[in-house]
Protein backbone atom coordinates (compact mmCIF):
# COMPACT_ATOMS: atom_id res chain seq x y z
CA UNK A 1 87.52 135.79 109.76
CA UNK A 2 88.96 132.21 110.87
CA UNK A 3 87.56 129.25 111.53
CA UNK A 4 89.02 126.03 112.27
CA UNK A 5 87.01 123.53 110.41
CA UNK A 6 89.51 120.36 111.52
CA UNK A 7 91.78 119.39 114.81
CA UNK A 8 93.88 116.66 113.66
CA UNK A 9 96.75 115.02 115.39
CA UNK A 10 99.44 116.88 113.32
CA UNK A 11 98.12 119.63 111.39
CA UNK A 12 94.48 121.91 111.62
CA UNK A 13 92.42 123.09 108.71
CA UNK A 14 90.89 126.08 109.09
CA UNK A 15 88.51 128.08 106.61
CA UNK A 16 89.33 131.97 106.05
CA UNK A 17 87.33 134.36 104.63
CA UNK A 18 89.43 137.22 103.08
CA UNK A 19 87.93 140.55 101.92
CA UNK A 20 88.91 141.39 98.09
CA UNK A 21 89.85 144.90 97.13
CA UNK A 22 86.52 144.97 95.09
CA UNK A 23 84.51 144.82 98.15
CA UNK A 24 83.70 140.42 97.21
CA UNK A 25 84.79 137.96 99.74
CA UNK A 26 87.37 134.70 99.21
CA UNK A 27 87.61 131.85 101.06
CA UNK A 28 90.80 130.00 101.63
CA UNK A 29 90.96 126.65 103.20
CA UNK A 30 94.96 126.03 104.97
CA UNK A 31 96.15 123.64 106.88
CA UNK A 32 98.25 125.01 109.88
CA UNK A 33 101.18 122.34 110.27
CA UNK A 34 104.62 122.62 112.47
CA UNK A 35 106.71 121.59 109.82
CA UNK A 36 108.76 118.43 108.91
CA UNK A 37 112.62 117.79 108.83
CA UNK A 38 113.69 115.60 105.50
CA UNK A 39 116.90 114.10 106.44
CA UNK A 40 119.66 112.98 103.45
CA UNK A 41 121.75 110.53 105.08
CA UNK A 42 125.11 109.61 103.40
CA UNK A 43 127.42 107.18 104.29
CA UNK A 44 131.03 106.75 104.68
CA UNK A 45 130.97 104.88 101.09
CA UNK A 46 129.01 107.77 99.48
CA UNK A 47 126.00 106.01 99.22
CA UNK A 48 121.66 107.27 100.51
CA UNK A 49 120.36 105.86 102.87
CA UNK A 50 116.69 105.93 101.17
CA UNK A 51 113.74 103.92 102.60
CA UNK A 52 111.13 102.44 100.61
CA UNK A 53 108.07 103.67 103.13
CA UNK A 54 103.90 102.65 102.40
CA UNK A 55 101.71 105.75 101.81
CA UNK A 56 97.89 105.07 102.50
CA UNK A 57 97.11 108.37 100.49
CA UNK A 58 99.68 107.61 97.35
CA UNK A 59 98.25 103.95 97.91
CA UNK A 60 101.99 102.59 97.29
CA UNK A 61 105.20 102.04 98.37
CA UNK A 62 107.24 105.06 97.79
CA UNK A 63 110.90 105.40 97.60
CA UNK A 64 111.91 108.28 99.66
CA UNK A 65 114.25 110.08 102.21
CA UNK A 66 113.89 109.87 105.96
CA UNK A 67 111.59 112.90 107.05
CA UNK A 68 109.08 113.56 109.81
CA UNK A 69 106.99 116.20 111.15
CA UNK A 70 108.51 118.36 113.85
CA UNK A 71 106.69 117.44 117.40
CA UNK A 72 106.61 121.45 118.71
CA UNK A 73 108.33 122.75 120.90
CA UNK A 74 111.11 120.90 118.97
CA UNK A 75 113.25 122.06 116.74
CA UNK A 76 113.83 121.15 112.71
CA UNK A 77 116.82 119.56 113.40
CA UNK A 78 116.34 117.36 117.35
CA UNK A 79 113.16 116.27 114.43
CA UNK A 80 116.16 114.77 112.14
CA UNK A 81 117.76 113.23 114.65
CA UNK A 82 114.95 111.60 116.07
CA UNK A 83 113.44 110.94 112.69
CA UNK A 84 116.57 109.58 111.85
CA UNK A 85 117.18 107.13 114.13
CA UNK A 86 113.12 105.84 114.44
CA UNK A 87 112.72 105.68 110.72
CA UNK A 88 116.59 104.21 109.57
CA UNK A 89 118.13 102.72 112.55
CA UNK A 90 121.10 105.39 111.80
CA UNK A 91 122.57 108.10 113.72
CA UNK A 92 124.54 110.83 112.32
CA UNK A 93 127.81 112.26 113.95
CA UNK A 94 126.71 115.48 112.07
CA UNK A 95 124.10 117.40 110.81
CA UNK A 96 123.98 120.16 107.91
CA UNK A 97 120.99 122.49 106.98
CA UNK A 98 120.77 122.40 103.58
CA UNK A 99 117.62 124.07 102.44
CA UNK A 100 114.05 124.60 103.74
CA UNK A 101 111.26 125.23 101.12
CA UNK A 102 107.26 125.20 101.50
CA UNK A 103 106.13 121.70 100.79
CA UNK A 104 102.62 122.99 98.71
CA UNK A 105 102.16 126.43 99.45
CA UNK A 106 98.82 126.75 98.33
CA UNK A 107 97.11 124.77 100.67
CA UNK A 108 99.64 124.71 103.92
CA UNK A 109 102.14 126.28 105.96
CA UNK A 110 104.57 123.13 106.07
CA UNK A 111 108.52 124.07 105.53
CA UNK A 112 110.37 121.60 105.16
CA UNK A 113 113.93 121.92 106.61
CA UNK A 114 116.70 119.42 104.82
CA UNK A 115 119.15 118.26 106.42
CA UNK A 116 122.88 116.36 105.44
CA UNK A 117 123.57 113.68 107.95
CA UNK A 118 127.25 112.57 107.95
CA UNK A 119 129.07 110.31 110.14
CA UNK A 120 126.88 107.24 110.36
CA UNK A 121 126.22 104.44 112.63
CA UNK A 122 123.82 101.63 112.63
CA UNK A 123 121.23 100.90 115.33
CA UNK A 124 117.83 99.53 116.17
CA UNK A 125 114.74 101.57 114.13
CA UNK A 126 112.00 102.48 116.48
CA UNK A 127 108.98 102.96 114.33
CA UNK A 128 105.23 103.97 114.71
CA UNK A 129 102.27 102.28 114.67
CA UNK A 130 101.59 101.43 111.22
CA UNK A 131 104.87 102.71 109.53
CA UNK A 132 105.94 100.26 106.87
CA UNK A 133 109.38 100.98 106.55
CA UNK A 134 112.79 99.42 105.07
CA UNK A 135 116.32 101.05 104.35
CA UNK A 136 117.14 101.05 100.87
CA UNK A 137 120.90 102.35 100.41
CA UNK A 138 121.35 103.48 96.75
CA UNK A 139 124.45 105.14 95.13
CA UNK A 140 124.01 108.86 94.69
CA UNK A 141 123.87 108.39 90.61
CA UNK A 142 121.51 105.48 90.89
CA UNK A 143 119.19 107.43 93.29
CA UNK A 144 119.77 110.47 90.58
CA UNK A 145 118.55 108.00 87.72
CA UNK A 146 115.37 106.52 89.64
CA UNK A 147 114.12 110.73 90.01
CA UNK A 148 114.48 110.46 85.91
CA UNK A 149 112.98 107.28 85.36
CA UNK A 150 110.36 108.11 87.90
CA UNK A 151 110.77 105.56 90.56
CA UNK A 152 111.10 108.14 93.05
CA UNK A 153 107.95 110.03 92.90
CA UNK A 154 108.13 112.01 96.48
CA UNK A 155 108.40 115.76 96.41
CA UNK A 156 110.58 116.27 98.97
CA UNK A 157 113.11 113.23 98.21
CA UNK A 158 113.32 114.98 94.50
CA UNK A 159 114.16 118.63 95.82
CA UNK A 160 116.29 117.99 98.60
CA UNK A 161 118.67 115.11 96.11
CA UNK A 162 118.67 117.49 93.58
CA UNK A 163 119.39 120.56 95.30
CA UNK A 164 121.93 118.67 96.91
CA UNK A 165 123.57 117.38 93.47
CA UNK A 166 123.61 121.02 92.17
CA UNK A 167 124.55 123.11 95.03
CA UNK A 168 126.26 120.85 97.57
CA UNK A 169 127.55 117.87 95.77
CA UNK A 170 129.35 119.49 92.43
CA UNK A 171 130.36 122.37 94.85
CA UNK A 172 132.57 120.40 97.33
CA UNK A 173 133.62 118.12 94.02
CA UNK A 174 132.11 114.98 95.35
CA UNK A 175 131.65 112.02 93.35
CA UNK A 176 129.84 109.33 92.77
């Protein structure tokens, strides 16, 4: 059985009770949401674009990639562009997939889709009510060293640099 418990503006929480093999009942509580595109954005010179963006539930200013949740029927990466451009001012002549991964698969159904965004030009942001956002460009090794001395604290910002560093980065032989 399913019941939605919450109708939100981008994501539902619903209640599910699951029958266990030794006849007892569970209940799971998920929240059903479309999914978010995390953009890494690197520039000509080799340096992130990061932005240093407010989160009311962290209660602080994190330092972070792009990223926004995709507005179905859109797709993970018209989100990066348009996430892009709203949250950074930047658009990107190209766009990579890099890697998608579950955000906290115990409680949701958000993937996350990375992309590499290449080929950059400045323009005007575009942000949301209530968005507190500024561009922070960091060299790669300096955004590296702020994941170790904990000054970037977001999930998603920590996978997607890192998996980048490992698999993309030493791959193509890219410096700092």
């Amino acid at each position: 059985m399913i019941e939605q418990v919450y109708q939100g503006r981008k994501f539902v929480l619903e209640r599910q009770v699951q029958p266990l093999a030794d006849g007892r009942v569970h209940i799971y509580e998920v929240i059903r949401h479309p999914g978010a595109a995390v953009i890494l954005p690197v520039a000509d010179d080799g340096r992130i674009i990061l932005i240093s963006n407010y989160r009311v539930a962290a209660e602080a200013e994190l330092l972070e990639l792009p990223a926004g949740t995709i507005d179905p029927p859109e797709s993970p990466l018209t989100c990066a562009r348009r996430e892009l451009a709203e949250e950074t001012g930047y658009r990107a002549e190209r766009f990579e997939p890099l890697v998608s991964f579950f955000a906290s698969p115990g409680i949701s159904t958000e993937r996350m889709h990375v992309f590499l965004a290449a080929g950059l030009t400045r323009g005007e942001t575009a942000l949301e009510t209530g968005e507190r956002i500024r561009t922070q460009p960091m060299k790669y090794d300096a955004a590296l060293a702020a994941i170790r001395d904990g000054r970037i604290m977001d999930g998603k910002t920590i996978a997607a640099l890192l998996y980048y560093d490992r698999f993309v980065r030493t791959a193509r032989g890219v410096s700092a």
